[in-house]
C-alpha atoms as a PDB file:
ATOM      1  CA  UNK A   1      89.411  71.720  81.430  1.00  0.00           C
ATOM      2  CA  UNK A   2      90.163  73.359  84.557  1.00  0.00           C
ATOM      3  CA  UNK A   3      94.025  72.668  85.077  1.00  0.00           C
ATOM      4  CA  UNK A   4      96.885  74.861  86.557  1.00  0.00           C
ATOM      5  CA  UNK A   5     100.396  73.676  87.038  1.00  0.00           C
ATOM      6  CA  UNK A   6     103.078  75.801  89.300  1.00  0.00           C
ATOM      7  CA  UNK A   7     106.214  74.903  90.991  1.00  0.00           C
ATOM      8  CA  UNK A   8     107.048  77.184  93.800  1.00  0.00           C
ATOM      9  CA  UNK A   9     108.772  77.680  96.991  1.00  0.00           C
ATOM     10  CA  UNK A  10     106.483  77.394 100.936  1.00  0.00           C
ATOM     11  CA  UNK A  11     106.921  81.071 101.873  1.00  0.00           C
ATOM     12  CA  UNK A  12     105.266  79.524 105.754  1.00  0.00           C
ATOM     13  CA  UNK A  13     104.594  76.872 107.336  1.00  0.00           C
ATOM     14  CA  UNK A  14     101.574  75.012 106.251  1.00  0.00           C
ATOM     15  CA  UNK A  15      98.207  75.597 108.307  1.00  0.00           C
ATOM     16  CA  UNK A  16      96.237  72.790 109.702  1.00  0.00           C
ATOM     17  CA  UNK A  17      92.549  72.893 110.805  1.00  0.00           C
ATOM     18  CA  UNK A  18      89.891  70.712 110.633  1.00  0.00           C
ATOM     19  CA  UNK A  19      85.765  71.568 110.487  1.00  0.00           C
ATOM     20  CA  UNK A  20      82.995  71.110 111.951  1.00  0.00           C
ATOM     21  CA  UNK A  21      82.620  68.081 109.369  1.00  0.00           C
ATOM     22  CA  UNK A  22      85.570  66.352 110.431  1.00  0.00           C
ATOM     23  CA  UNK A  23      87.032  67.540 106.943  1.00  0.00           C
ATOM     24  CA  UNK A  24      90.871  67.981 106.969  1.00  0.00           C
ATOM     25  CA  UNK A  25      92.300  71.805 105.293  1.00  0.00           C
ATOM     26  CA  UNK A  26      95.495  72.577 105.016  1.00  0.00           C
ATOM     27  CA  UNK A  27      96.322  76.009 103.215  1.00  0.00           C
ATOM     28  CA  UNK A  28      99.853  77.182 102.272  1.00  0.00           C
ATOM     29  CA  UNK A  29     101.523  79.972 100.778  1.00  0.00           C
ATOM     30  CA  UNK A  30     104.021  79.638  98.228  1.00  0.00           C
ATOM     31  CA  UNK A  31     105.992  81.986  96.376  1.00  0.00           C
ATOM     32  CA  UNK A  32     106.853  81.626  92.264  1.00  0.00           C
ATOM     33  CA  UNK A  33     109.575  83.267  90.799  1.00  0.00           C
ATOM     34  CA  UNK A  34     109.058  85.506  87.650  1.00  0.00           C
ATOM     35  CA  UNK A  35     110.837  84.561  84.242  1.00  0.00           C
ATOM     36  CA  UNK A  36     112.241  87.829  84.499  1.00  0.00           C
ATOM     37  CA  UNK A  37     114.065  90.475  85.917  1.00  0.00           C
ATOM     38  CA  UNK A  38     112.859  93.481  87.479  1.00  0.00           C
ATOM     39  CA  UNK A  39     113.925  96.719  85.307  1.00  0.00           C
ATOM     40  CA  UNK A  40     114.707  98.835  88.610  1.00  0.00           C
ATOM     41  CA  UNK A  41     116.438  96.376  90.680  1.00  0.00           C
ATOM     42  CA  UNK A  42     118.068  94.188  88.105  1.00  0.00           C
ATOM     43  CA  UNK A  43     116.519  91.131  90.676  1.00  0.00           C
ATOM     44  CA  UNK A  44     113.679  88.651  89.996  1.00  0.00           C
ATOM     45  CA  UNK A  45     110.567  89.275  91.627  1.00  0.00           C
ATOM     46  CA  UNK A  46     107.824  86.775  92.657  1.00  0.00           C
ATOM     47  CA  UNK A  47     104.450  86.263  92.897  1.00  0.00           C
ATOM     48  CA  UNK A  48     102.725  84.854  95.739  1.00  0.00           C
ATOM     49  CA  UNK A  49      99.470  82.701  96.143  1.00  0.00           C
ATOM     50  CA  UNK A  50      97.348  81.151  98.756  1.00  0.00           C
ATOM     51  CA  UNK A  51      96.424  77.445  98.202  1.00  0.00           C
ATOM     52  CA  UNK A  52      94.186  75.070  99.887  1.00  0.00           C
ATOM     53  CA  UNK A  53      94.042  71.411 100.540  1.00  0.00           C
ATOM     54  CA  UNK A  54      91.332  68.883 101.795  1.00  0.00           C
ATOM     55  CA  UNK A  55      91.492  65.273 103.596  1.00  0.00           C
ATOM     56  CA  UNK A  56      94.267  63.012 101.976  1.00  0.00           C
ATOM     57  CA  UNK A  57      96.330  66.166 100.336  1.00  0.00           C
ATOM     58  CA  UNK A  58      96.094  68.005 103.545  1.00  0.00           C
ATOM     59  CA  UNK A  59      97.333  65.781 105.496  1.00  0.00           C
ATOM     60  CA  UNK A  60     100.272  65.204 103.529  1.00  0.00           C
ATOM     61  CA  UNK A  61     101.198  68.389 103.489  1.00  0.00           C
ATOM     62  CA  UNK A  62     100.720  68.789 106.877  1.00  0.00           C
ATOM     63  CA  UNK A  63     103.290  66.026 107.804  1.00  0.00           C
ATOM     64  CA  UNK A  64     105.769  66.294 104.782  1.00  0.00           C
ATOM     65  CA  UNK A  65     105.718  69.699 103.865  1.00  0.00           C
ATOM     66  CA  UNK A  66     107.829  72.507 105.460  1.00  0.00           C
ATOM     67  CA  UNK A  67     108.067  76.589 105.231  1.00  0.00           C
ATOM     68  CA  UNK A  68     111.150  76.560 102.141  1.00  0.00           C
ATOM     69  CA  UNK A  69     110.343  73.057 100.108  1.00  0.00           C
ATOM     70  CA  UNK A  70     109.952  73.310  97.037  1.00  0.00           C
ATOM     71  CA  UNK A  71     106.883  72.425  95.494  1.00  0.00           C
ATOM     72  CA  UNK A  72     105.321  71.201  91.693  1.00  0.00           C
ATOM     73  CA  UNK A  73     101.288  71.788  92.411  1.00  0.00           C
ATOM     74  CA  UNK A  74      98.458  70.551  89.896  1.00  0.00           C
ATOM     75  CA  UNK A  75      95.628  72.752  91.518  1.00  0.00           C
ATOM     76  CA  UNK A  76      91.856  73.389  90.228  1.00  0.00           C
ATOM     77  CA  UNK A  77      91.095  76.894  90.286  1.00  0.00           C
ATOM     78  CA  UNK A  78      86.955  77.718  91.888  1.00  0.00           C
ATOM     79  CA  UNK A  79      85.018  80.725  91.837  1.00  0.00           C
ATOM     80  CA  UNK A  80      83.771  81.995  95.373  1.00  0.00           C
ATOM     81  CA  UNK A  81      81.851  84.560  94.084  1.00  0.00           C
ATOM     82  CA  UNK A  82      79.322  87.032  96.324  1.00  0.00           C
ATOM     83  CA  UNK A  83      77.623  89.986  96.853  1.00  0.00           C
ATOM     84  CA  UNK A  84      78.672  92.170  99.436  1.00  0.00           C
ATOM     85  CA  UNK A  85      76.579  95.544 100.351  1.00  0.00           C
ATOM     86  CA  UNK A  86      74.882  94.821  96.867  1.00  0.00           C
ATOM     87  CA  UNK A  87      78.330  94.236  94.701  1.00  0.00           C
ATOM     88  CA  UNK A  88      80.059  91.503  93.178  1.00  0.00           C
ATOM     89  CA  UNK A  89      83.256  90.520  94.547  1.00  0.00           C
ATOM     90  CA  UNK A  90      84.823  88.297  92.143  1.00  0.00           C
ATOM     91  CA  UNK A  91      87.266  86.062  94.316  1.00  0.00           C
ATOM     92  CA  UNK A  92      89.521  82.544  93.249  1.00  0.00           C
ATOM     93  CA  UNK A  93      90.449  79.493  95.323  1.00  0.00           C
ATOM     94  CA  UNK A  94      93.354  77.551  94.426  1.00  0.00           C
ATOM     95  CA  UNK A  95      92.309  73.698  95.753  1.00  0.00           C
ATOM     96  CA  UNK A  96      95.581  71.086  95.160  1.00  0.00           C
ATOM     97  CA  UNK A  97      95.127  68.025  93.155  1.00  0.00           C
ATOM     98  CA  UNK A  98      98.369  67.044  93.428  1.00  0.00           C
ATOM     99  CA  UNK A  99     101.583  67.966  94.918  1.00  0.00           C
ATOM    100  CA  UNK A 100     105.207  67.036  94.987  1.00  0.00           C
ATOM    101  CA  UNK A 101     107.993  67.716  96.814  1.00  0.00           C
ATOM    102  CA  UNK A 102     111.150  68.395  94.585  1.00  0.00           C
ATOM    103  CA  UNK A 103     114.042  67.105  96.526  1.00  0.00           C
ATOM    104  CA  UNK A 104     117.699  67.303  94.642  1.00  0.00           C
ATOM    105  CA  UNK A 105     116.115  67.091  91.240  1.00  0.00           C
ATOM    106  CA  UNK A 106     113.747  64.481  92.218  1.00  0.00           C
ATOM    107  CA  UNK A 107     109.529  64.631  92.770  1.00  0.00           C
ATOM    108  CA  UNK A 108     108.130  63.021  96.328  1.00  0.00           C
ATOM    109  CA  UNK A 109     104.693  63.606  96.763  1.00  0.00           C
ATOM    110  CA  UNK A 110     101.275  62.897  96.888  1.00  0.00           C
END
């Protein structure tokens, strides 16, 4: 089963377009806290990753969501695998299932 849960802070403010399809993306960055600490600055770092949304998602996102929420994601992760000058670039996609909002302790979302 292809399944990943984060929760994770919007490190921007969500990006809107729409194709040539009439399809609805919306991609955001968010930013996840490690568990730990880093040994050199005594601080915790984070991680950062790029998601994307389509139609329903997106546009939820687009009108709730703002650069610092908070978010819980349930996200599919795709292969977009090529070749480029005759090697393979192995590359990921994040695409949302779900998302909510966490607001004082409490989940808003889509």
């Amino acid at each position: 089963m292809n399944s990943w849960n984060i929760t994770g802070r919007l490190v921007a403010e969500p990006d809107t377009s729409v194709t040539k399809t009439q399809v609805l993306i919306t991609s955001l960055r968010i930013a996840v806290k490690k568990q730990y600490k880093n040994k050199e600055t005594g601080q915790y770092d984070s991680d950062f990753f790029m998601l994307k949304s389509f139609n329903k998602t997106a546009d939820y996102i687009k009108s709730y969501l703002n650069k610092g929420d908070m978010v819980e994601i349930e996200a599919i992760i795709n292969n977009n695998n090529y070749v480029k000058n005759g090697e393979k670039v192995y590359q990921d996609a994040y695409i949302i299932n779900k998302i909510s909002k966490l607001v004082s302790g409490k989940k808003e979302g889509f």
